[in-house]
C-alpha atoms as a PDB file:
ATOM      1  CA  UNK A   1     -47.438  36.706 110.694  1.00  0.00           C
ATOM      2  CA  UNK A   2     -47.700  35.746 107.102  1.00  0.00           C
ATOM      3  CA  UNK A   3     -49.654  37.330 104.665  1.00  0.00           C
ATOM      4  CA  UNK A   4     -53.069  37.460 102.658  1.00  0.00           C
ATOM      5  CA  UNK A   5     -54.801  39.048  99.769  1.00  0.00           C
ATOM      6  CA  UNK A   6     -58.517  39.912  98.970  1.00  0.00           C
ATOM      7  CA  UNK A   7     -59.478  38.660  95.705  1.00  0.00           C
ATOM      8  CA  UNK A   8     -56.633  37.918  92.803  1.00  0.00           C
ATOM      9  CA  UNK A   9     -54.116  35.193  92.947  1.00  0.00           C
ATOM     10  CA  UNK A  10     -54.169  35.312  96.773  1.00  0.00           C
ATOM     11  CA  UNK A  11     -57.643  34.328  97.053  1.00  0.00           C
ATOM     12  CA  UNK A  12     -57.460  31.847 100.003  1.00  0.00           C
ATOM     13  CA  UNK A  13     -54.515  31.992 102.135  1.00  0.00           C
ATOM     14  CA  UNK A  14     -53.608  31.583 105.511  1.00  0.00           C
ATOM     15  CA  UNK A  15     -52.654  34.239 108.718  1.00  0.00           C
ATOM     16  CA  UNK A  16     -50.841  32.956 111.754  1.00  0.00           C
ATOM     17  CA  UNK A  17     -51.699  35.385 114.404  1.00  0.00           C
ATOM     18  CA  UNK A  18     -50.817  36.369 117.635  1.00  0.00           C
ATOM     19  CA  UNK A  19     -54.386  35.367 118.899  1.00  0.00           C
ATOM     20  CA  UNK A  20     -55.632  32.828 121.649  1.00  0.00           C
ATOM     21  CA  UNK A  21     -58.558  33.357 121.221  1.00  0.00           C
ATOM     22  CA  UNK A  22     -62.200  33.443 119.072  1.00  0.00           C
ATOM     23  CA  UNK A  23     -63.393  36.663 120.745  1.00  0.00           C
ATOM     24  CA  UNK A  24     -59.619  38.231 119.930  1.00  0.00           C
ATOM     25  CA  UNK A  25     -59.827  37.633 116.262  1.00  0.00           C
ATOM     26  CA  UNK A  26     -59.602  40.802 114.402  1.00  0.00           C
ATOM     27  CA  UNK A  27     -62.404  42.729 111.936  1.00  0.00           C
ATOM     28  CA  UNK A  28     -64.094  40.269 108.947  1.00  0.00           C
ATOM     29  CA  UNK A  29     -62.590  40.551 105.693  1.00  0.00           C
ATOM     30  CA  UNK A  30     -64.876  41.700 102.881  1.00  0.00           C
ATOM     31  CA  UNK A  31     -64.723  38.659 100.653  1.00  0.00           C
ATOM     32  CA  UNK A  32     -64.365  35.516 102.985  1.00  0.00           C
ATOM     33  CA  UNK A  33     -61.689  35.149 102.244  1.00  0.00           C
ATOM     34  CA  UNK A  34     -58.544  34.512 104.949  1.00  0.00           C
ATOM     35  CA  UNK A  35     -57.899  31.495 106.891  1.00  0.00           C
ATOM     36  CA  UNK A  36     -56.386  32.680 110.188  1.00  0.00           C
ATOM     37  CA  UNK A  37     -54.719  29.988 112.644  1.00  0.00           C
ATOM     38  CA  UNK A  38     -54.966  30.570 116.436  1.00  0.00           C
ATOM     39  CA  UNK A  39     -51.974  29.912 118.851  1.00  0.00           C
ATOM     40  CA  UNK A  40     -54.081  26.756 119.623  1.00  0.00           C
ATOM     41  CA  UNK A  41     -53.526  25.717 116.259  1.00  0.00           C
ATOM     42  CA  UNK A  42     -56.934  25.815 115.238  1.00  0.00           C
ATOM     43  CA  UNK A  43     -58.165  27.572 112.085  1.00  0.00           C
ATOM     44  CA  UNK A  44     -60.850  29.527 111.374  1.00  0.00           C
ATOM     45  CA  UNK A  45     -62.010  31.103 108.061  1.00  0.00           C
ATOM     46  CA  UNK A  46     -63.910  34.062 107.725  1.00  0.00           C
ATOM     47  CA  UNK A  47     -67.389  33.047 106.232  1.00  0.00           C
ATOM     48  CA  UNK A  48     -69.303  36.064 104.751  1.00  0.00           C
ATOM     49  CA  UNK A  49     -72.619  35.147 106.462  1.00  0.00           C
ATOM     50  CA  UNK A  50     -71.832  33.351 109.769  1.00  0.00           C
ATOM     51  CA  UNK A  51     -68.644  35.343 110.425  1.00  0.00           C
ATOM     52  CA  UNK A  52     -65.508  33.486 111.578  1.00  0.00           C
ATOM     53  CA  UNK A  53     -66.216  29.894 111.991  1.00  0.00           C
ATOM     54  CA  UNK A  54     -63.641  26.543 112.530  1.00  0.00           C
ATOM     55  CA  UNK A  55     -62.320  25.482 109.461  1.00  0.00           C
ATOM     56  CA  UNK A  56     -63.110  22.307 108.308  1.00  0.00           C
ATOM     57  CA  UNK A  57     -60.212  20.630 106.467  1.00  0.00           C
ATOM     58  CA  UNK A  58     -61.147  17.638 104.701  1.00  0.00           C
ATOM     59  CA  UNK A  59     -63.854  15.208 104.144  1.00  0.00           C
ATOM     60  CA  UNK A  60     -62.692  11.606 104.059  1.00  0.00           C
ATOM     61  CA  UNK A  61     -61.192   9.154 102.175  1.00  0.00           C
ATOM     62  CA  UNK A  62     -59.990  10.817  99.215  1.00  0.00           C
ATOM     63  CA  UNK A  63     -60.407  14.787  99.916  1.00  0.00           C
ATOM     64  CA  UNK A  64     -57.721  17.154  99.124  1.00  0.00           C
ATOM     65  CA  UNK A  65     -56.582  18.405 102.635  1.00  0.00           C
ATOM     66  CA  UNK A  66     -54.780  21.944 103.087  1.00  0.00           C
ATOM     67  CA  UNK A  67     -52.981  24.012 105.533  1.00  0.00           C
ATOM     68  CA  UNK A  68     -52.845  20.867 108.102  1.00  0.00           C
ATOM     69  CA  UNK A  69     -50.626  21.754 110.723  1.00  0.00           C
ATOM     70  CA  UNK A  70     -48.751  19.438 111.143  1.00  0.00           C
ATOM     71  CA  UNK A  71     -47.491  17.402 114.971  1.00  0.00           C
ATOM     72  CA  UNK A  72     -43.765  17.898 115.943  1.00  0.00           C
ATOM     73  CA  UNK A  73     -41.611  19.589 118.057  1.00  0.00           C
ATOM     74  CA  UNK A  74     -39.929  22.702 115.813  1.00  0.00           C
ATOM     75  CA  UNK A  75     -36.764  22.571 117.811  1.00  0.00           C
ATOM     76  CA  UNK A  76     -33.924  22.039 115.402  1.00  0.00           C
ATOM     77  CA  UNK A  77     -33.491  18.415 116.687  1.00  0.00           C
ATOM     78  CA  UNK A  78     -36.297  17.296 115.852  1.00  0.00           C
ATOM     79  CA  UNK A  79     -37.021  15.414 112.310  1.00  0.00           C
ATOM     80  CA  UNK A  80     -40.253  14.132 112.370  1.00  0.00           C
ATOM     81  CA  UNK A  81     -43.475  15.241 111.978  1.00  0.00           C
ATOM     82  CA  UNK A  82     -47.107  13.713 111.529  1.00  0.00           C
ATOM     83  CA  UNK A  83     -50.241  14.605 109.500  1.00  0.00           C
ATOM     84  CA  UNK A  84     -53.969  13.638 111.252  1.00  0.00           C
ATOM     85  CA  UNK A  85     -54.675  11.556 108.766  1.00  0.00           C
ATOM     86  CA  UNK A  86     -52.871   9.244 106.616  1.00  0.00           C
ATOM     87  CA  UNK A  87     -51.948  10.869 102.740  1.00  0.00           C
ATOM     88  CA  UNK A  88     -51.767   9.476  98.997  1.00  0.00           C
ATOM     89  CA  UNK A  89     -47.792   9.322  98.986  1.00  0.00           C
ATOM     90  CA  UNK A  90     -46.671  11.958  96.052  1.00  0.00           C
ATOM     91  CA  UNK A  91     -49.942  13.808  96.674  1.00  0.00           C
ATOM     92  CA  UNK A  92     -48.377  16.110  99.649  1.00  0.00           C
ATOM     93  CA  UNK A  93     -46.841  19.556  99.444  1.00  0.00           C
ATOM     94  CA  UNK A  94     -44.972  20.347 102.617  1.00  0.00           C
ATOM     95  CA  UNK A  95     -44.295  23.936 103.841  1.00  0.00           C
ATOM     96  CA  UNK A  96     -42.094  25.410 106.862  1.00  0.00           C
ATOM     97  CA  UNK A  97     -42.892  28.847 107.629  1.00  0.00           C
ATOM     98  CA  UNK A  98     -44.920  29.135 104.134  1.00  0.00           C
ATOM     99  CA  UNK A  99     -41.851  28.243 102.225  1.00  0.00           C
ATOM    100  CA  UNK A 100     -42.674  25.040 100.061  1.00  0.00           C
ATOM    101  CA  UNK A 101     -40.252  22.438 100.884  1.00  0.00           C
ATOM    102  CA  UNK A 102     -38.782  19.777  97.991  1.00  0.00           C
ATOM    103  CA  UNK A 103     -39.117  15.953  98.359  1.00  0.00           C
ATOM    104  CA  UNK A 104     -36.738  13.607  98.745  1.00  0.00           C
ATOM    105  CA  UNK A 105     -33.726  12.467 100.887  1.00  0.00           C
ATOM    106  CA  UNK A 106     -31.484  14.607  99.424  1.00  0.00           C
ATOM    107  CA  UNK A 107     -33.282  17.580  99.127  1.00  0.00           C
ATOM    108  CA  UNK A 108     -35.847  18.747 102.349  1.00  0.00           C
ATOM    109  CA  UNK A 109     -37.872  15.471 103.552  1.00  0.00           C
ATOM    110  CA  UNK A 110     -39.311  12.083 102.769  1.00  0.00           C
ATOM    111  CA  UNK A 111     -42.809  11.092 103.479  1.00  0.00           C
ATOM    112  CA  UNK A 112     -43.009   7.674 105.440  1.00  0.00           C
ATOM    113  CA  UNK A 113     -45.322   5.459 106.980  1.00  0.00           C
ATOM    114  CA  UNK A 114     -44.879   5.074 111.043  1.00  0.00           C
ATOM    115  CA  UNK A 115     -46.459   1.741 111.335  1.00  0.00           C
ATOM    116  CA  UNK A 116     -44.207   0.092 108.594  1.00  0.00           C
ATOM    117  CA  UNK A 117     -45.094  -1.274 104.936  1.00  0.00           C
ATOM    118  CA  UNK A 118     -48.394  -0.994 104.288  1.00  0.00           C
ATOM    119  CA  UNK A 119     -49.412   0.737 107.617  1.00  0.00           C
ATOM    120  CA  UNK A 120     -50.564   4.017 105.542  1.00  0.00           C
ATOM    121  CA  UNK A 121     -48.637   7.051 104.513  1.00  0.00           C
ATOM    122  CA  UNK A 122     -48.702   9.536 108.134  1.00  0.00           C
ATOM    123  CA  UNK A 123     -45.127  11.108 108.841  1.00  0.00           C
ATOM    124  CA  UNK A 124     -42.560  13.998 107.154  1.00  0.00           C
ATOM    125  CA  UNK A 125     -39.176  13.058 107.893  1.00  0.00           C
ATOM    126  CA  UNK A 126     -37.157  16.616 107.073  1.00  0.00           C
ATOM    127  CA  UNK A 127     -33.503  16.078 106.103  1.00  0.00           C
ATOM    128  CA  UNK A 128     -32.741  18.947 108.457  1.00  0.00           C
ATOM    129  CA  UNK A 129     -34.155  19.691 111.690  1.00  0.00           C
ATOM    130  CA  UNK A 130     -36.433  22.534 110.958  1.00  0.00           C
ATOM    131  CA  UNK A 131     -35.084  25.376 113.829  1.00  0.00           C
ATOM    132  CA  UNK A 132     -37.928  28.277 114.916  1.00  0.00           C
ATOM    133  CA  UNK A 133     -36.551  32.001 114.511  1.00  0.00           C
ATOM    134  CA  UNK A 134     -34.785  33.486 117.270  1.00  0.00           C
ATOM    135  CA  UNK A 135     -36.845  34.400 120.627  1.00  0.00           C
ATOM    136  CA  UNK A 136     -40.416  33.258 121.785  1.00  0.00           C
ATOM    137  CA  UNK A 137     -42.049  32.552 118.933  1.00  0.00           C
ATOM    138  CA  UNK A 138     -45.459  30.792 118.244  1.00  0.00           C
ATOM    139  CA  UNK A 139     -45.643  31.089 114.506  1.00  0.00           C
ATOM    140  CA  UNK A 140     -43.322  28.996 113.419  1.00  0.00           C
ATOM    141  CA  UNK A 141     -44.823  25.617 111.879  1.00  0.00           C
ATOM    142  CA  UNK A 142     -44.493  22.918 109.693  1.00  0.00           C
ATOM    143  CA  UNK A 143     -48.087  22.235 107.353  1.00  0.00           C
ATOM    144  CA  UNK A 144     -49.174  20.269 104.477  1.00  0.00           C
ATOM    145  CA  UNK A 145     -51.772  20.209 101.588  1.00  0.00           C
ATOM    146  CA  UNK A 146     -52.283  16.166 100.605  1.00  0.00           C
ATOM    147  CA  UNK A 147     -54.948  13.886  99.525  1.00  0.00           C
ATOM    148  CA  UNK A 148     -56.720  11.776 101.995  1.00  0.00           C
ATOM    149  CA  UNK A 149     -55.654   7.720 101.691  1.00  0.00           C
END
């Protein structure tokens, strides 16, 4: 489920829950705080005058980017996984589950492009397929912070 916090060092952070829907999302927070992600993958953000509302992540060429889910099968076969946009390469911080992962082929993943040289930054390679927790789950995922190329 993940967690949050109201103020403090957990200012804005982000709540997978169990909900399909807008109408099922639970009470506001008091601050505006929380980002919560629907199964359908799509975030909303609690806004303290228009309630909860999509969550617009990024701007364009050049805008830090957060929380992106990222595209992939979480399987433990499969490797590879792709952002929505294409990313400054260095610029990304990967997570799986919350849990930042380290760069490099040795360590947790490599950032690549798909297209070839050139092509643009798009794809996390991880060194190890990541593998979901035991039993139906729907919160498992693989996201990213990065800035926009």
């Amino acid at each position: 489920m993940g967690t949050f916090g109201l103020g403090g060092l957990h200012r804005q952070s982000t709540w997978l829950c169990p909900y399909p829907t807008l109408a099922d999302l639970p009470p506001a927070a008091r601050d505006g705080s929380v980002t919560i992600v629907l199964d359908t993958n799509t975030p909303y953000q609690y806004d303290t005058t228009l309630g909860w509302i999509p969550l617009i992540i990024g701007g364009g060429v050049g805008s830090r980017i957060y929380n992106e889910i990222l595209t992939g099968l979480i399987n433990g076969i499969n490797t590879a996984f792709t952002t929505g946009v294409d990313f400054v390469f260095g610029t990304e911080t990967v997570y799986f589950n919350g849990v930042r992962q380290l760069p490099g082929a040795s360590v947790d993943y490599v950032a690549s492009e798909s297209g070839g040289a050139g092509s643009g930054y798009d794809t996390i390679t991880f060194t190890v397929a990541p593998r979901g927790r035991p039993g139906p789950r729907i919160d498992d995922v693989v996201s990213v912070d990065y800035d926009s190329a």
